[in-house]
PDB file of N, CA and C in Angstrom:
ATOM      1  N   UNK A   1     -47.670  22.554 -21.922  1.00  0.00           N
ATOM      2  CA  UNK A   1     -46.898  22.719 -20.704  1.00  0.00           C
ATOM      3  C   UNK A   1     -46.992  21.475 -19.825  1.00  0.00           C
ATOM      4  N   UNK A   2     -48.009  21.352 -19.914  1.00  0.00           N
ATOM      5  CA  UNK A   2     -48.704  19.644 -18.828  1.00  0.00           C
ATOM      6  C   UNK A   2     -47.434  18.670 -19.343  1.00  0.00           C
ATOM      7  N   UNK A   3     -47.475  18.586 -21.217  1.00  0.00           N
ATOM      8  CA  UNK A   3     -46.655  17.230 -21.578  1.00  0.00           C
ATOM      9  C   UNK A   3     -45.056  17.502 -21.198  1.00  0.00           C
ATOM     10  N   UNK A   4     -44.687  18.557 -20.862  1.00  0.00           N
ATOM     11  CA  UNK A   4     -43.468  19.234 -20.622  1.00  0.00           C
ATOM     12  C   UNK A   4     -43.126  18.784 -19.097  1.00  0.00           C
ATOM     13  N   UNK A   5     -43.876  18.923 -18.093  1.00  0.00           N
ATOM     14  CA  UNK A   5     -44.007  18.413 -16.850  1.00  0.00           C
ATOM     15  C   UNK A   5     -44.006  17.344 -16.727  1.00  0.00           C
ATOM     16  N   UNK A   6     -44.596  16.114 -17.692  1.00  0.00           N
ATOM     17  CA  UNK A   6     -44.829  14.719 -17.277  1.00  0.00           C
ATOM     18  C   UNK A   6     -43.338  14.128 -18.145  1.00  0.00           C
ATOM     19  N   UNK A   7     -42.937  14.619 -19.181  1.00  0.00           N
ATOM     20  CA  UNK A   7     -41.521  14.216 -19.393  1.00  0.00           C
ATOM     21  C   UNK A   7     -40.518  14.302 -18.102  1.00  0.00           C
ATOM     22  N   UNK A   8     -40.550  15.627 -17.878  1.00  0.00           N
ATOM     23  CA  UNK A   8     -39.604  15.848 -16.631  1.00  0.00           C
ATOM     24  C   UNK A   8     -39.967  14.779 -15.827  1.00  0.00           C
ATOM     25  N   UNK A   9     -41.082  14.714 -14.855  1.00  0.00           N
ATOM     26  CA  UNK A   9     -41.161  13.536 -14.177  1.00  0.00           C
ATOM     27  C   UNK A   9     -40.931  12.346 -14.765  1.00  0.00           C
ATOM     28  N   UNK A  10     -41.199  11.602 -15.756  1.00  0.00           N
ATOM     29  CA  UNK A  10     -40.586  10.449 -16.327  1.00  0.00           C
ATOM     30  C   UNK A  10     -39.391  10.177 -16.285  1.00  0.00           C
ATOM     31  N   UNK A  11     -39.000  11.282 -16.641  1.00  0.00           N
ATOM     32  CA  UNK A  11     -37.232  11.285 -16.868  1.00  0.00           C
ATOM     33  C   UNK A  11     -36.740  11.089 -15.371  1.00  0.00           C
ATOM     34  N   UNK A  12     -37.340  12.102 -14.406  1.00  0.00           N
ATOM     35  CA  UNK A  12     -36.508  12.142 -13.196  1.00  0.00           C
ATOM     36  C   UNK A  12     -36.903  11.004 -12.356  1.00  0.00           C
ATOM     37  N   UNK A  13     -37.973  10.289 -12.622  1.00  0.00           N
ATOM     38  CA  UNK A  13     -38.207   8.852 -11.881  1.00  0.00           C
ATOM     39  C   UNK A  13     -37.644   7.742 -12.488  1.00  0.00           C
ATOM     40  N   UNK A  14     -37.191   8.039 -14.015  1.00  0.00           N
ATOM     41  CA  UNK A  14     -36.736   6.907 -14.653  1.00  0.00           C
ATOM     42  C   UNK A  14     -34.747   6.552 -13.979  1.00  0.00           C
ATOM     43  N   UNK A  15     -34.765   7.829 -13.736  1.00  0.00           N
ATOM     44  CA  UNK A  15     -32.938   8.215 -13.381  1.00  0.00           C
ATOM     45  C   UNK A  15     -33.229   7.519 -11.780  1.00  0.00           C
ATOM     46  N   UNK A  16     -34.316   7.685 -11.392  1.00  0.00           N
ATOM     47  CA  UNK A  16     -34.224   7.447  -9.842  1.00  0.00           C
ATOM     48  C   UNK A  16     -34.324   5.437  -9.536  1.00  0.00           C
ATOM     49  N   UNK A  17     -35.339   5.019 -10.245  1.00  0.00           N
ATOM     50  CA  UNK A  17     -35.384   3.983 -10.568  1.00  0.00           C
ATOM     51  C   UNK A  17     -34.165   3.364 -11.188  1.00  0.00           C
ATOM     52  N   UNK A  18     -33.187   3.943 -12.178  1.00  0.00           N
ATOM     53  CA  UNK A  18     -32.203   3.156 -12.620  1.00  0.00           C
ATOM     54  C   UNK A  18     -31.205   2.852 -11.754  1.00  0.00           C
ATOM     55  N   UNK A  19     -30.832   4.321 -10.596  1.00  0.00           N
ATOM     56  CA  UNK A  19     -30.026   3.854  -9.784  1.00  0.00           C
ATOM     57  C   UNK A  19     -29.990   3.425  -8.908  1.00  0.00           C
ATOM     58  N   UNK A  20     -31.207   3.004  -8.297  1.00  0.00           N
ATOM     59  CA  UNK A  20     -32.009   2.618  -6.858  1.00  0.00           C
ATOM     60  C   UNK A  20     -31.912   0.798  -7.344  1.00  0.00           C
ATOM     61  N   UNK A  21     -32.753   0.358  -8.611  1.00  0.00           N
ATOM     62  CA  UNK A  21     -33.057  -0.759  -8.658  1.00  0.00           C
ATOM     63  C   UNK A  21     -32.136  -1.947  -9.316  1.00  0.00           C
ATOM     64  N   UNK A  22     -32.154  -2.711  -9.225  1.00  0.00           N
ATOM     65  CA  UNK A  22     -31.274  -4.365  -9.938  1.00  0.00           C
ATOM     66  C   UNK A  22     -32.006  -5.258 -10.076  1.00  0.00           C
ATOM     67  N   UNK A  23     -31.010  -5.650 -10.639  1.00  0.00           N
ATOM     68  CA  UNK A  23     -31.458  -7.027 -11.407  1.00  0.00           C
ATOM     69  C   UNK A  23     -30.819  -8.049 -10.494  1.00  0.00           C
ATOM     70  N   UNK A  24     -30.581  -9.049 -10.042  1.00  0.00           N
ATOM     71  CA  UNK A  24     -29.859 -10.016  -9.223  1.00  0.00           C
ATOM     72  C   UNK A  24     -29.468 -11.405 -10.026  1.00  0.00           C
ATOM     73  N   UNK A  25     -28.469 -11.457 -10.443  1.00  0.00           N
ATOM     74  CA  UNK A  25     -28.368 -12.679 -11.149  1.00  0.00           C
ATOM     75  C   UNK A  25     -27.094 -13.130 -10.480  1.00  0.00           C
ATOM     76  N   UNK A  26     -27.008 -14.620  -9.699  1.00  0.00           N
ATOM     77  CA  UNK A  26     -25.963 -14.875  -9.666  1.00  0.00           C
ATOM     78  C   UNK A  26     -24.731 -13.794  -8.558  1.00  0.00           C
ATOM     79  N   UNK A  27     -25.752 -13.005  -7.909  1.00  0.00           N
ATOM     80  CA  UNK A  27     -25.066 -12.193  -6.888  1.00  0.00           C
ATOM     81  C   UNK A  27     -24.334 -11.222  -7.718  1.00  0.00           C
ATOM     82  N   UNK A  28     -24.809 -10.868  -9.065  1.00  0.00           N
ATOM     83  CA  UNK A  28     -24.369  -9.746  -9.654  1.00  0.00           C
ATOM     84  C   UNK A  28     -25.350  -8.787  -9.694  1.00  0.00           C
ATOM     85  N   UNK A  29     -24.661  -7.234  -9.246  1.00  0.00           N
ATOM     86  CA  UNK A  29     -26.482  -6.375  -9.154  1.00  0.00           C
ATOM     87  C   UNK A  29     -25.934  -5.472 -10.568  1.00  0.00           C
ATOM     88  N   UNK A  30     -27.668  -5.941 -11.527  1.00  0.00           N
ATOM     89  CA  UNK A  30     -26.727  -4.920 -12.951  1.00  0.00           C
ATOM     90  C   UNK A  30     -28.449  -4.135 -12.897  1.00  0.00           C
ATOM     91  N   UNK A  31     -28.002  -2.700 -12.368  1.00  0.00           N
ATOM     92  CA  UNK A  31     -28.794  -1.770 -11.967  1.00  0.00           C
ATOM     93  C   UNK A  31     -29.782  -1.652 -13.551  1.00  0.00           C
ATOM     94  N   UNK A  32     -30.772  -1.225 -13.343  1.00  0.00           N
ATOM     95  CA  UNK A  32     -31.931  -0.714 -14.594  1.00  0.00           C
ATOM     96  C   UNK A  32     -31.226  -0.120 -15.488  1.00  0.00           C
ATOM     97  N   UNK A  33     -30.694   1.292 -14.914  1.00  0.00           N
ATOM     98  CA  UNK A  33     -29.734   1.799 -15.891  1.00  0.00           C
ATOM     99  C   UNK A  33     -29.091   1.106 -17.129  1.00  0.00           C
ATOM    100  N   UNK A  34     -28.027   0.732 -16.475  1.00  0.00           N
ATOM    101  CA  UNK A  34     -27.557  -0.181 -17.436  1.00  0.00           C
ATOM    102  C   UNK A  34     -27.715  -1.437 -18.056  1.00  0.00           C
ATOM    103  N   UNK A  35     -28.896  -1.548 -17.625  1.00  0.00           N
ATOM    104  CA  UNK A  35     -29.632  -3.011 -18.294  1.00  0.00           C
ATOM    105  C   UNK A  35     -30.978  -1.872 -19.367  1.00  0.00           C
ATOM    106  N   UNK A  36     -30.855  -0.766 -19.539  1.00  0.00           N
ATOM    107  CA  UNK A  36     -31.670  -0.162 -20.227  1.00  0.00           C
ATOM    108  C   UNK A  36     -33.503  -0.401 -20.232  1.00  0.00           C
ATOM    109  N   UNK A  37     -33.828  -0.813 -18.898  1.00  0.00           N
ATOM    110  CA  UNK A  37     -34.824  -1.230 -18.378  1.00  0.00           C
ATOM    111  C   UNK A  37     -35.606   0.124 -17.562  1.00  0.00           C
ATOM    112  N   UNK A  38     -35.037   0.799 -17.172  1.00  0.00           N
ATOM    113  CA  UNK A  38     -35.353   2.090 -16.223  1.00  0.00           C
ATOM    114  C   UNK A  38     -36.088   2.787 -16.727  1.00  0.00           C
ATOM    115  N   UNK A  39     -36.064   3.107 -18.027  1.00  0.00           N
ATOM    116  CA  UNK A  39     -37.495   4.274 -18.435  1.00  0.00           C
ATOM    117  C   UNK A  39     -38.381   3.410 -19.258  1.00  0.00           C
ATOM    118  N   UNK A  40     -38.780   2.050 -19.245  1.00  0.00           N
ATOM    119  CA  UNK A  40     -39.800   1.219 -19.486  1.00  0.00           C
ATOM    120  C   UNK A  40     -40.782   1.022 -17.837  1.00  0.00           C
ATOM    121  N   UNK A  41     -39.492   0.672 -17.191  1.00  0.00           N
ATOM    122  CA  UNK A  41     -40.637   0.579 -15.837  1.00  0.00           C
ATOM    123  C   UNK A  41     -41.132   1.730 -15.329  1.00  0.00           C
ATOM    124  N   UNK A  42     -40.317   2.857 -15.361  1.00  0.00           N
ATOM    125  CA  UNK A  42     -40.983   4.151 -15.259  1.00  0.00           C
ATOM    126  C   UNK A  42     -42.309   4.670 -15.976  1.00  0.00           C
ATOM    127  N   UNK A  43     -42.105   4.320 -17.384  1.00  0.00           N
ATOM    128  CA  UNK A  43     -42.988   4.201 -18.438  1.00  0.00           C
ATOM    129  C   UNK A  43     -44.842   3.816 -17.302  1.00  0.00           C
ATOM    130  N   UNK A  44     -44.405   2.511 -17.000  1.00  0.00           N
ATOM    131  CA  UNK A  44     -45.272   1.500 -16.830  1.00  0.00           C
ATOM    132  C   UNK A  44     -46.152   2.143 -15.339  1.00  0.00           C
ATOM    133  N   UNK A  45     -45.181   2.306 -14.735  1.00  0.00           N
ATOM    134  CA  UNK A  45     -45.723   2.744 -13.491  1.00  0.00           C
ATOM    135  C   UNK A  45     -46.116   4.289 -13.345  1.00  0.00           C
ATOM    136  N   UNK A  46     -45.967   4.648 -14.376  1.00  0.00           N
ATOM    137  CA  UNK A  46     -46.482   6.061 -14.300  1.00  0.00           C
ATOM    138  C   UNK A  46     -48.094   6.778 -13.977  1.00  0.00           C
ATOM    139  N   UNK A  47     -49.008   5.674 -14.913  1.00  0.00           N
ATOM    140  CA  UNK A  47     -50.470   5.642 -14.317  1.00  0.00           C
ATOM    141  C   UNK A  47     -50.557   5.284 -12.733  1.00  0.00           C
ATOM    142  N   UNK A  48     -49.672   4.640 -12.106  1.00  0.00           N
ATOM    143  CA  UNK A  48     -50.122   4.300 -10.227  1.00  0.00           C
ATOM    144  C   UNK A  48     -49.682   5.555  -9.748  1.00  0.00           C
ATOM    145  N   UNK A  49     -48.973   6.552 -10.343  1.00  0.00           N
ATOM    146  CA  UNK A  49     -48.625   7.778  -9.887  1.00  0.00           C
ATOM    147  C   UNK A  49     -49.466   8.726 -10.327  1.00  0.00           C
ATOM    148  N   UNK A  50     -50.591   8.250 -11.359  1.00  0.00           N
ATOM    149  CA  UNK A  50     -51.562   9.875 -11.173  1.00  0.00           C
ATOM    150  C   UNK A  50     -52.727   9.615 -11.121  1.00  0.00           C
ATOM    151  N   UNK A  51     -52.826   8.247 -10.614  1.00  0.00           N
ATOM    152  CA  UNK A  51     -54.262   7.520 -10.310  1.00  0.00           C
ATOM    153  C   UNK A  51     -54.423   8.042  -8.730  1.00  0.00           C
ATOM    154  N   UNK A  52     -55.725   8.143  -8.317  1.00  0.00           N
ATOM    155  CA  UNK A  52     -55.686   8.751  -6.740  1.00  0.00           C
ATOM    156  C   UNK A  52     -55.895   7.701  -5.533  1.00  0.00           C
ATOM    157  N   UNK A  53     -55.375   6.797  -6.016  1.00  0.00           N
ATOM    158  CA  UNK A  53     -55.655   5.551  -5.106  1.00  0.00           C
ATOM    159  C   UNK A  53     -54.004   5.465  -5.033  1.00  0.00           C
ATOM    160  N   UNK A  54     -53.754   5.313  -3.400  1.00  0.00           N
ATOM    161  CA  UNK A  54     -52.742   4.694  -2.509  1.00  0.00           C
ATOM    162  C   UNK A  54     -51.802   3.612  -3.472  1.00  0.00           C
ATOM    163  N   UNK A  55     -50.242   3.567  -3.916  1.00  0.00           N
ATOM    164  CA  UNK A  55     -49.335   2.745  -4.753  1.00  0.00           C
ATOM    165  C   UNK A  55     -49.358   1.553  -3.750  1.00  0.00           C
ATOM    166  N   UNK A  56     -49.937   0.251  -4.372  1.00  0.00           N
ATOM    167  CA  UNK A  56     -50.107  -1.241  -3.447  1.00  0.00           C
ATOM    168  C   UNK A  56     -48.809  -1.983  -4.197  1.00  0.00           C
ATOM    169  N   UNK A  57     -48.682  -2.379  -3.283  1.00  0.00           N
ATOM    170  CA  UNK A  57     -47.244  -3.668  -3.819  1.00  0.00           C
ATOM    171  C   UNK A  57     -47.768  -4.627  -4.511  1.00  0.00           C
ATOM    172  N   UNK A  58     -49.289  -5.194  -4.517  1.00  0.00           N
ATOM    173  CA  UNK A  58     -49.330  -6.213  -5.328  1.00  0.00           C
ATOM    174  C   UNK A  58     -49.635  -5.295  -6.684  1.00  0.00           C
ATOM    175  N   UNK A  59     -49.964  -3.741  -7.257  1.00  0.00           N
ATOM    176  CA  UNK A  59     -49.883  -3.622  -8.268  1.00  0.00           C
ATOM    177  C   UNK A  59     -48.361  -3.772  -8.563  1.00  0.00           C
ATOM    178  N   UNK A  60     -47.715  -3.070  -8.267  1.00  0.00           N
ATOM    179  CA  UNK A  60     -46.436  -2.831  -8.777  1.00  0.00           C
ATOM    180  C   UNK A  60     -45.724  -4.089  -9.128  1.00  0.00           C
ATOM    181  N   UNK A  61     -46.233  -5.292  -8.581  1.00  0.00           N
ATOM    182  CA  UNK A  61     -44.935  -6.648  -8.722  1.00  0.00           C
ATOM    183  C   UNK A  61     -46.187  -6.917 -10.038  1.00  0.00           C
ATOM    184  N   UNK A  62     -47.682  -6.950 -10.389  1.00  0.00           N
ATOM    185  CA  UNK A  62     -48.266  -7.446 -11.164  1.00  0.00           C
ATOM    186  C   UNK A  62     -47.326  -6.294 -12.535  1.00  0.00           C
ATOM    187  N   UNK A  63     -47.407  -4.957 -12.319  1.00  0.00           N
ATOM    188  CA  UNK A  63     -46.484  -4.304 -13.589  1.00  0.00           C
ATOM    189  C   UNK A  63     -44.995  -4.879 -13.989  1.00  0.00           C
ATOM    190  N   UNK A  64     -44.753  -4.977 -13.092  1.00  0.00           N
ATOM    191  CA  UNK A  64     -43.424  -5.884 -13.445  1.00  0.00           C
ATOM    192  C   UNK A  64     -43.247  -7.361 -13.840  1.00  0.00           C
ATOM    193  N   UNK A  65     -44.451  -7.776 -13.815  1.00  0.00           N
ATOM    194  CA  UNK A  65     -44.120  -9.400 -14.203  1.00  0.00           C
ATOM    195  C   UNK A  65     -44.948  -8.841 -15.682  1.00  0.00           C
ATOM    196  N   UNK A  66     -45.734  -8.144 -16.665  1.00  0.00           N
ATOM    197  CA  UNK A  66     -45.447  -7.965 -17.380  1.00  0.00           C
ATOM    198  C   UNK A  66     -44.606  -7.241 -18.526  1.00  0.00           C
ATOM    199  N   UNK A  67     -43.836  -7.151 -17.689  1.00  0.00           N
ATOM    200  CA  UNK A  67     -41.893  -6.459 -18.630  1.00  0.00           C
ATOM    201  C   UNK A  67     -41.152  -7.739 -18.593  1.00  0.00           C
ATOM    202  N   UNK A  68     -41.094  -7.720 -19.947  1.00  0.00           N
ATOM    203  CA  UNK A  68     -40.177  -8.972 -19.980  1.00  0.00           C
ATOM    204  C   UNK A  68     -38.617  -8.567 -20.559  1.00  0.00           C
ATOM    205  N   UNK A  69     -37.795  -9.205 -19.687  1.00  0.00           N
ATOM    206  CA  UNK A  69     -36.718  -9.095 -20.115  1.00  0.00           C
ATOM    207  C   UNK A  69     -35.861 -10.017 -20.764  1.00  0.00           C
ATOM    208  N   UNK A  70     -35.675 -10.285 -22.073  1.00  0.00           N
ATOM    209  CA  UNK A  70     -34.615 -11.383 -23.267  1.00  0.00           C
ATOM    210  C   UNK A  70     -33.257 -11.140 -22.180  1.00  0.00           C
ATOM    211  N   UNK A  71     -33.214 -12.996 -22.165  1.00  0.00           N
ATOM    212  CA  UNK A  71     -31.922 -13.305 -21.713  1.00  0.00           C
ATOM    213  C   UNK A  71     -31.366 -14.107 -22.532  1.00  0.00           C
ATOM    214  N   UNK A  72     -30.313 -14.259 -22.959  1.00  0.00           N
ATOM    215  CA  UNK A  72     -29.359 -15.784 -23.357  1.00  0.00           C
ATOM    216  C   UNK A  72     -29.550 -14.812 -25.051  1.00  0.00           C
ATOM    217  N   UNK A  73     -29.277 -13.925 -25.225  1.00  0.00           N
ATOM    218  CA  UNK A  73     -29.450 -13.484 -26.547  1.00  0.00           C
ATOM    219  C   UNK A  73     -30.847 -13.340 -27.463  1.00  0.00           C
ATOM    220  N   UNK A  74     -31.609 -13.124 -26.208  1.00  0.00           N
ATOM    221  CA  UNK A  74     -33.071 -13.203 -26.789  1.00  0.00           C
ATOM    222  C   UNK A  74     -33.753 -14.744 -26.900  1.00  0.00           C
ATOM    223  N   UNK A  75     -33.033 -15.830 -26.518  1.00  0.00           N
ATOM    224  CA  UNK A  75     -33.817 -16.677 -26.866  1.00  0.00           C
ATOM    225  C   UNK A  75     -35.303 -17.668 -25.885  1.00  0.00           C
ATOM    226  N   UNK A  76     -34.810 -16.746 -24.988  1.00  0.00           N
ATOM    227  CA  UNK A  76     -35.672 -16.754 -23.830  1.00  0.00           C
ATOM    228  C   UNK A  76     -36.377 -15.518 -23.147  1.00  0.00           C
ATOM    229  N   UNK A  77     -37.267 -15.337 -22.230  1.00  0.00           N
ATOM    230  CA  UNK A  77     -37.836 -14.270 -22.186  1.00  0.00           C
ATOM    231  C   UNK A  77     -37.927 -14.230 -20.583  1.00  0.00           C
ATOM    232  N   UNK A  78     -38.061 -13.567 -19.625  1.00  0.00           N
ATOM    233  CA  UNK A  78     -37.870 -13.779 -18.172  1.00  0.00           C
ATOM    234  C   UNK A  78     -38.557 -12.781 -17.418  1.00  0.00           C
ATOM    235  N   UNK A  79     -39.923 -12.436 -16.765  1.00  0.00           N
ATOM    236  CA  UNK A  79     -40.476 -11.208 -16.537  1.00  0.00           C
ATOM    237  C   UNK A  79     -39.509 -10.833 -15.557  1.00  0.00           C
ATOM    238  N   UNK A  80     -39.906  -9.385 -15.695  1.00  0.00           N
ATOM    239  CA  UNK A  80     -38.408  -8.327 -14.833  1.00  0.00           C
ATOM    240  C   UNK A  80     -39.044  -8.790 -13.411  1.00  0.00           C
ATOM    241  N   UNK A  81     -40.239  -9.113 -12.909  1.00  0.00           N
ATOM    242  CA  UNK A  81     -40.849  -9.076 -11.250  1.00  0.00           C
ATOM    243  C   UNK A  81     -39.871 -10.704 -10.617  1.00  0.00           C
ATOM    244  N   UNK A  82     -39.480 -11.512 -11.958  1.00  0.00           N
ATOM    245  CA  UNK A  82     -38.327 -12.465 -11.411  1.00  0.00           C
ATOM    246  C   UNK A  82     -37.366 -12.317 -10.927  1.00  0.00           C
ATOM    247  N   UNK A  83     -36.463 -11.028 -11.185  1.00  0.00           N
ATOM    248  CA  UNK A  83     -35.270 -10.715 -11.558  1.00  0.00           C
ATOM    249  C   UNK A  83     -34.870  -9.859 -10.244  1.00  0.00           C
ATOM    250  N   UNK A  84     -35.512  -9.457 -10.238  1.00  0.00           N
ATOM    251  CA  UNK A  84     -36.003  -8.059  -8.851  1.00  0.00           C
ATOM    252  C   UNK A  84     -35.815  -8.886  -7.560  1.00  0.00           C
ATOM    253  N   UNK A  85     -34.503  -8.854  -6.452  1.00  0.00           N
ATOM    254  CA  UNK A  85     -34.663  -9.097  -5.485  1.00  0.00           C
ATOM    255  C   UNK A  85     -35.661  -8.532  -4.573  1.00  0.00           C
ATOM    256  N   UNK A  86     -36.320  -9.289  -3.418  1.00  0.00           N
ATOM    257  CA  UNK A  86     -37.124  -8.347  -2.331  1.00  0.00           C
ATOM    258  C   UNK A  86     -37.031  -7.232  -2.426  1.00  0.00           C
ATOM    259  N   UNK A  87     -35.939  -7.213  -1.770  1.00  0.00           N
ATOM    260  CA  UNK A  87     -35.465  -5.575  -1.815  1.00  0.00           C
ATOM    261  C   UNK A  87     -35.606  -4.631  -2.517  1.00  0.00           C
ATOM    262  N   UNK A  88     -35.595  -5.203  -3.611  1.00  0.00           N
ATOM    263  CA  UNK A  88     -35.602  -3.867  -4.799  1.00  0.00           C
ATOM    264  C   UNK A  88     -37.322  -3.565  -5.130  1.00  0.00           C
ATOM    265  N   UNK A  89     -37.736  -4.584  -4.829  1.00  0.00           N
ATOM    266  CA  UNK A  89     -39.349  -4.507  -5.193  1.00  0.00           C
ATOM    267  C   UNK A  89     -39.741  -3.462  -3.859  1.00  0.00           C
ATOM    268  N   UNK A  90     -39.427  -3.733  -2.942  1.00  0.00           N
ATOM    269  CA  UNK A  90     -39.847  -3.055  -1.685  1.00  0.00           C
ATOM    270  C   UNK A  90     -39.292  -1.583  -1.713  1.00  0.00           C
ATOM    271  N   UNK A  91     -38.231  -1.337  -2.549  1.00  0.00           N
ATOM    272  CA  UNK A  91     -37.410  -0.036  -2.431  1.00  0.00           C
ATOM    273  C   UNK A  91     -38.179   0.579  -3.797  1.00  0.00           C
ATOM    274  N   UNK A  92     -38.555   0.278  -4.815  1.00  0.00           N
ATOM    275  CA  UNK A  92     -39.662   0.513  -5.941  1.00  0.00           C
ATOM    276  C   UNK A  92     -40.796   1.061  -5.188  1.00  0.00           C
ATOM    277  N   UNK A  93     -41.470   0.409  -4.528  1.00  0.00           N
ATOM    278  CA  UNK A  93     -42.635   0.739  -4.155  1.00  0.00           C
ATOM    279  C   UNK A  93     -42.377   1.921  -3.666  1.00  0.00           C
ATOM    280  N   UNK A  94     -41.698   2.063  -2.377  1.00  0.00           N
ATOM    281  CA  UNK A  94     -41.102   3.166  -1.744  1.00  0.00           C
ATOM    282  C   UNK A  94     -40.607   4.394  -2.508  1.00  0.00           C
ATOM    283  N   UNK A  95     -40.474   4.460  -3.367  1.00  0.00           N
ATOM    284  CA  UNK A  95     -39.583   5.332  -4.629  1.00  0.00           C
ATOM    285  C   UNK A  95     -41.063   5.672  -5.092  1.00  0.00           C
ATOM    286  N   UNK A  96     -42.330   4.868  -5.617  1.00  0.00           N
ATOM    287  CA  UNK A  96     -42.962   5.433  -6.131  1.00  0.00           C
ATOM    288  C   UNK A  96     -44.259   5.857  -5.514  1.00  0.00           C
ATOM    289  N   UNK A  97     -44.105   5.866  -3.798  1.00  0.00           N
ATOM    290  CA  UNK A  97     -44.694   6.801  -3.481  1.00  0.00           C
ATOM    291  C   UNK A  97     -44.511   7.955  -2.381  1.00  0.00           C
ATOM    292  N   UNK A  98     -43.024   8.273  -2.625  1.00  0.00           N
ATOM    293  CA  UNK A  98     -42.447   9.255  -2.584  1.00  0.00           C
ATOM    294  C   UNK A  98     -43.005  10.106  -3.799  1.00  0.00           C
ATOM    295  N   UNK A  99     -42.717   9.572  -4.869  1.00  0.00           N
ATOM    296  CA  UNK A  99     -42.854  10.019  -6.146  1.00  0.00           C
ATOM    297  C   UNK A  99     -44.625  10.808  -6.121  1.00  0.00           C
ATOM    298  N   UNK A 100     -45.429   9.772  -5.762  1.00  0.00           N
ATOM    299  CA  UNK A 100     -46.905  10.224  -6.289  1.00  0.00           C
ATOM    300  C   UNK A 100     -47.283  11.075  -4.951  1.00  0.00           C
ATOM    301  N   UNK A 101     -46.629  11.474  -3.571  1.00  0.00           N
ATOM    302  CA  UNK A 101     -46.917  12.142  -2.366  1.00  0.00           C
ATOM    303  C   UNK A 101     -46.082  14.061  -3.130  1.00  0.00           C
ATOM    304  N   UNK A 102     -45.563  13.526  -3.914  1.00  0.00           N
ATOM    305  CA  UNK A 102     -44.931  15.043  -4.307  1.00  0.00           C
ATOM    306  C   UNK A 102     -45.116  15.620  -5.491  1.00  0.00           C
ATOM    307  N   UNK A 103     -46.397  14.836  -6.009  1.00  0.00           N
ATOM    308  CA  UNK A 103     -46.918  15.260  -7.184  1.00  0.00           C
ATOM    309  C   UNK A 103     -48.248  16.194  -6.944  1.00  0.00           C
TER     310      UNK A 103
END
């Protein structure tokens, strides 16, 4: 039942994260979703949500600079904490502790 519950939450933070967050390239915002990035960072950040210590911004930008995201057809590699305007890092954090206050 527990692993039944922590899917649901994965899933429903991964949906929340895809449409909340971007990528910024070039003043184009190509949301998690559709950059198929959203249930990896969810993935990732899921331990700062059932650990009992307060979600810090310098963890969350350190989880994200190890997700790397292939650009140029894979031939390069670019951590996602690059990619992530302010904003979106600051609206992440915010998202995930909403997330761990209602768990």
């Amino acid at each position: 039942m527990a692993n039944t519950n922590t899917t649901e939450l994965l899933e429903a933070l991964a949906a929340e994260i895809g449409e909340n967050v971007y990528i910024d390239i070039a003043k184009w915002h190509l949301y998690l979703s559709n950059a198929k990035l959203h249930t990896v960072v969810a993935e990732r950040m899921y331990p700062l949500l059932t650990s009992n210590k307060p979600i810090k911004e310098e963890d969350v930008i350190k989880i994200l600079e190890t997700i790397s995201v292939k650009i140029g057809g894979g031939r390069r590699e670019v951590p996602l904490a690059d990619l992530l305007p302010l904003q979106c890092q600051v609206n992440l954090v915010d998202l995930l502790e909403r997330y761990q206050s209602s768990m």
